[in-house]
N, C-alpha and C. Protein backbone atom coordinates (compact mmCIF):
# COMPACT_ATOMS: atom_id res chain seq x y z
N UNK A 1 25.91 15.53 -3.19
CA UNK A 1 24.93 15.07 -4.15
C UNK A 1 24.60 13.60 -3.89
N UNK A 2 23.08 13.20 -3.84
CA UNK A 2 22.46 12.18 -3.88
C UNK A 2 22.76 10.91 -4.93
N UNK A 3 23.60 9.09 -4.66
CA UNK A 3 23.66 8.66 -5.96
C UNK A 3 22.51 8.40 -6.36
N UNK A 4 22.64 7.18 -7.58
CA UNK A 4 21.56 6.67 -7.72
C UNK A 4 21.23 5.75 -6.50
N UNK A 5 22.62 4.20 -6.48
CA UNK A 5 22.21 3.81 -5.12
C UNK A 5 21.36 4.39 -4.05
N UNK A 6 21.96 5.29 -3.46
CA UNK A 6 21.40 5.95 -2.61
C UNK A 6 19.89 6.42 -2.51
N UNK A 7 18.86 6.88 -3.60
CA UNK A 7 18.25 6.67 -4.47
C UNK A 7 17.43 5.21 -4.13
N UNK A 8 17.75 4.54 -4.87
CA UNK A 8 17.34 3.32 -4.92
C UNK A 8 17.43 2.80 -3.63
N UNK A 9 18.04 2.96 -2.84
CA UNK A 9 17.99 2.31 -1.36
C UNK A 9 16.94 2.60 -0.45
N UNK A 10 17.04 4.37 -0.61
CA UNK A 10 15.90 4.98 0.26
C UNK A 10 14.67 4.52 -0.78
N UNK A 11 14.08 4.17 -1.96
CA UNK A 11 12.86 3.74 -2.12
C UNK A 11 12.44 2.29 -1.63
N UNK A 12 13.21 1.91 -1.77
CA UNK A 12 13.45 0.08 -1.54
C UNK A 12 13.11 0.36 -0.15
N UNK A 13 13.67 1.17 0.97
CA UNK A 13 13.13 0.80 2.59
C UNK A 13 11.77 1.54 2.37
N UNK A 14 11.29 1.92 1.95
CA UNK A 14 10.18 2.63 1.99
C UNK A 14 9.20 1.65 1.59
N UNK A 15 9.27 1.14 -0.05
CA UNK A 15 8.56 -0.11 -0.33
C UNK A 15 8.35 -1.27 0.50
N UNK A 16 9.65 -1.63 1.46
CA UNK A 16 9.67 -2.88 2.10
C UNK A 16 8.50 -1.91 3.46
N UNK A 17 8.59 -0.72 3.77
CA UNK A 17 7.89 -0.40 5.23
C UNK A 17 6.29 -0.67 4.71
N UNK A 18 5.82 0.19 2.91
CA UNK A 18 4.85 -0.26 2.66
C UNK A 18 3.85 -1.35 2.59
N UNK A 19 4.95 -2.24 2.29
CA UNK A 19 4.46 -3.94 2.21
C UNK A 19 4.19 -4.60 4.10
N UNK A 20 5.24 -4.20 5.01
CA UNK A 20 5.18 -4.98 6.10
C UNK A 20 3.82 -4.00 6.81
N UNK A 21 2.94 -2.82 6.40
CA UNK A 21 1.94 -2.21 7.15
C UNK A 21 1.04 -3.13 6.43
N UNK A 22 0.69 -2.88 4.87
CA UNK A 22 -0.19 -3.78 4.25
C UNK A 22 -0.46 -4.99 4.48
N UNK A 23 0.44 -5.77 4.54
CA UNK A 23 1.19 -6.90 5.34
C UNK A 23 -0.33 -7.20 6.74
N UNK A 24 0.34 -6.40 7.63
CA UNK A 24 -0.41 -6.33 8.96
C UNK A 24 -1.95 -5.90 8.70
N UNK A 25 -2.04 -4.91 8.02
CA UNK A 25 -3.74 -4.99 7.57
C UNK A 25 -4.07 -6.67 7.35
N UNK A 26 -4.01 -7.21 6.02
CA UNK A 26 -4.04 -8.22 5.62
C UNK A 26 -4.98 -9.44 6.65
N UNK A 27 -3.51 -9.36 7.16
CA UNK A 27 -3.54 -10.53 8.47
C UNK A 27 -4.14 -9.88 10.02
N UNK A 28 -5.08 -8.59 10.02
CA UNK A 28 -5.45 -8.23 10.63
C UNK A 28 -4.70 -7.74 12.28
N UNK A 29 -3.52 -7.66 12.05
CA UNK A 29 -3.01 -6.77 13.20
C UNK A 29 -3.20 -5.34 13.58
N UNK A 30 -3.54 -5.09 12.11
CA UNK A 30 -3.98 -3.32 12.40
C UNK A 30 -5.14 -3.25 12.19
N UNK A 31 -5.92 -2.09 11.83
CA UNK A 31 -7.25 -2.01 11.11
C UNK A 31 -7.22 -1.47 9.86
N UNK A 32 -6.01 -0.71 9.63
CA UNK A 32 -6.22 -0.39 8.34
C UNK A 32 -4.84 0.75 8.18
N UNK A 33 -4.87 1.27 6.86
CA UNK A 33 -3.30 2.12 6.53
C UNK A 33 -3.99 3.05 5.67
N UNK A 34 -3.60 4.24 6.26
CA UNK A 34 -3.38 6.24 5.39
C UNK A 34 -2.43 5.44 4.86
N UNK A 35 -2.41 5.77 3.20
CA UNK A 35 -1.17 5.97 2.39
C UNK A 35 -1.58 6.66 1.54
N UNK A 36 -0.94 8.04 1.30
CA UNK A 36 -0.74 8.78 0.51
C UNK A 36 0.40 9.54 -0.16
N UNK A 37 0.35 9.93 -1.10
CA UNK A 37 1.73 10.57 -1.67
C UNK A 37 1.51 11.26 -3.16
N UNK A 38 1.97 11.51 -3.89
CA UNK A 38 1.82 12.27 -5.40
C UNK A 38 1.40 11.25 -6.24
N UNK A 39 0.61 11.29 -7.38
CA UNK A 39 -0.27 10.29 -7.74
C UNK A 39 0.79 9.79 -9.17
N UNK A 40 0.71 8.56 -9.39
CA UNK A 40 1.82 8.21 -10.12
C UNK A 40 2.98 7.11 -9.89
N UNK A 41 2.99 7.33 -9.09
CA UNK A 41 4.80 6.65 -8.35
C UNK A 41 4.27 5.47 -7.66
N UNK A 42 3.28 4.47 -7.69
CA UNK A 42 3.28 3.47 -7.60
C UNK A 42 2.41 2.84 -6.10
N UNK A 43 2.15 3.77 -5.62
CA UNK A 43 0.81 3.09 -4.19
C UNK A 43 -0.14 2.29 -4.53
N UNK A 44 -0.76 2.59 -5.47
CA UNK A 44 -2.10 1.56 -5.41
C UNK A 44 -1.16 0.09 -5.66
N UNK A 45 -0.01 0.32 -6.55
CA UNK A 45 0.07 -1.10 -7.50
C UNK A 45 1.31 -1.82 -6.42
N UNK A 46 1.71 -1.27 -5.58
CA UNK A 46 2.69 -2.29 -4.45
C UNK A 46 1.85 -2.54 -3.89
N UNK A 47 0.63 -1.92 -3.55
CA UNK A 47 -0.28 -2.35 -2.28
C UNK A 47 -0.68 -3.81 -3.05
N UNK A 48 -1.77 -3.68 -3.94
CA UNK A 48 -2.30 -4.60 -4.58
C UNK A 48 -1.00 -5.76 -5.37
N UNK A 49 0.41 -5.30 -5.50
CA UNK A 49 1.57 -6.73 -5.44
C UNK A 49 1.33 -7.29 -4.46
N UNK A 50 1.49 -6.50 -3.26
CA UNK A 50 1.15 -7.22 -1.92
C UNK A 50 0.16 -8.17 -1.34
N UNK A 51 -0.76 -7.28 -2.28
CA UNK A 51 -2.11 -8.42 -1.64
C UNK A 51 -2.32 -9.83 -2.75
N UNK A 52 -2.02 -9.70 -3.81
CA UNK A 52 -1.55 -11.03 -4.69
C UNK A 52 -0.80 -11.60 -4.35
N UNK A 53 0.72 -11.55 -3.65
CA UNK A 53 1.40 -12.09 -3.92
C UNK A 53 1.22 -12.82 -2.09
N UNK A 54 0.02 -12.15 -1.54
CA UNK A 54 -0.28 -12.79 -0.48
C UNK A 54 -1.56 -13.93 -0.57
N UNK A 55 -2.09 -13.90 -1.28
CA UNK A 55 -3.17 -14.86 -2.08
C UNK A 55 -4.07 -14.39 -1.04
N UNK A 56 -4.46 -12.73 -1.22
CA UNK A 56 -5.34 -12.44 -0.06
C UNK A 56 -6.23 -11.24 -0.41
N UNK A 57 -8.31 -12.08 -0.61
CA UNK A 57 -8.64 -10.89 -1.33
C UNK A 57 -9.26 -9.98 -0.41
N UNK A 58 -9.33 -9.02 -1.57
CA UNK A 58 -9.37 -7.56 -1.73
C UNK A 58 -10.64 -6.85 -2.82
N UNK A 59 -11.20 -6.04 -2.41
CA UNK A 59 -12.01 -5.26 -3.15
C UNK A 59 -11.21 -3.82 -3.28
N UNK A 60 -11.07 -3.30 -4.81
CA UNK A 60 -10.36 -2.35 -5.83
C UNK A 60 -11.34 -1.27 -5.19
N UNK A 61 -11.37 -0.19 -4.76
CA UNK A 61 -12.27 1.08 -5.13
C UNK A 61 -11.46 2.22 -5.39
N UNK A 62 -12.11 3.40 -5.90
CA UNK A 62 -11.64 4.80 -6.11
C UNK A 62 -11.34 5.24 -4.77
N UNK A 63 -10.61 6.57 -4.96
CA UNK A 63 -10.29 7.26 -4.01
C UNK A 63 -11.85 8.20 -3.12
N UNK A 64 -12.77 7.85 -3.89
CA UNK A 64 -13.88 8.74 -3.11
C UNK A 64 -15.12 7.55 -2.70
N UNK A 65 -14.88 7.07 -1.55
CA UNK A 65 -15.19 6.07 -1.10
C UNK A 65 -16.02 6.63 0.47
N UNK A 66 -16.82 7.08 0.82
CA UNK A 66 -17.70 7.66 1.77
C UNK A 66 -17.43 6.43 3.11
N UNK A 67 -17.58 6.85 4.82
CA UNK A 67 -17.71 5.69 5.27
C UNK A 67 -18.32 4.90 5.29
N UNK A 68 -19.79 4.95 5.15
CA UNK A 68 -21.28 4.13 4.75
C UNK A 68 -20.79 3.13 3.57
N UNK A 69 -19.88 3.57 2.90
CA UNK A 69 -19.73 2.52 1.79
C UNK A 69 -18.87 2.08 1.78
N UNK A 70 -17.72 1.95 2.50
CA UNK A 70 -16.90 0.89 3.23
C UNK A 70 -17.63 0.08 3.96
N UNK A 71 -18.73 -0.20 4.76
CA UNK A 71 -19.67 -1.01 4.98
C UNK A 71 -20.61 -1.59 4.41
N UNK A 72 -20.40 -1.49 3.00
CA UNK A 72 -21.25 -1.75 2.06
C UNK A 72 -20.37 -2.58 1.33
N UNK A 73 -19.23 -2.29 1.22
CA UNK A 73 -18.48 -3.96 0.38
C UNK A 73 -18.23 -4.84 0.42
């Protein structure tokens, strides 16, 4: 059986992998990050910790975002 630690550890490396891709968007090493997962548990709002706590802006959109209008923001 799984502890909590254990638990808490495996989200924590996951959060820290989230932040160091966002991270690299940001500062333009990549072009960009798929993140997806069950809706709830916290993606949009580490991404966007990330990008605050990087003093680095950002435009908010929905999930139905066409490519034409990613060139439009």
């Amino acid at each position: 059986m799984t502890t909590d630690q254990e638990l808490l550890a495996s989200l924590e490396a996951k959060c820290v992998l989230v932040k160091d891709r966002v991270k690299g968007c940001a500062m333009g090493f990549t072009p960009g990050l798929y993140l997806w997962g069950t809706g709830g548990v916290g993606k949009s709002w580490l991404v966007e910790k990330t990008l605050q706590d990087m003093r680095t802006p950002y435009v908010l959109t929905n999930s139905r975002l066409t490519g034409k209008g990613m060139f439009e923001l």
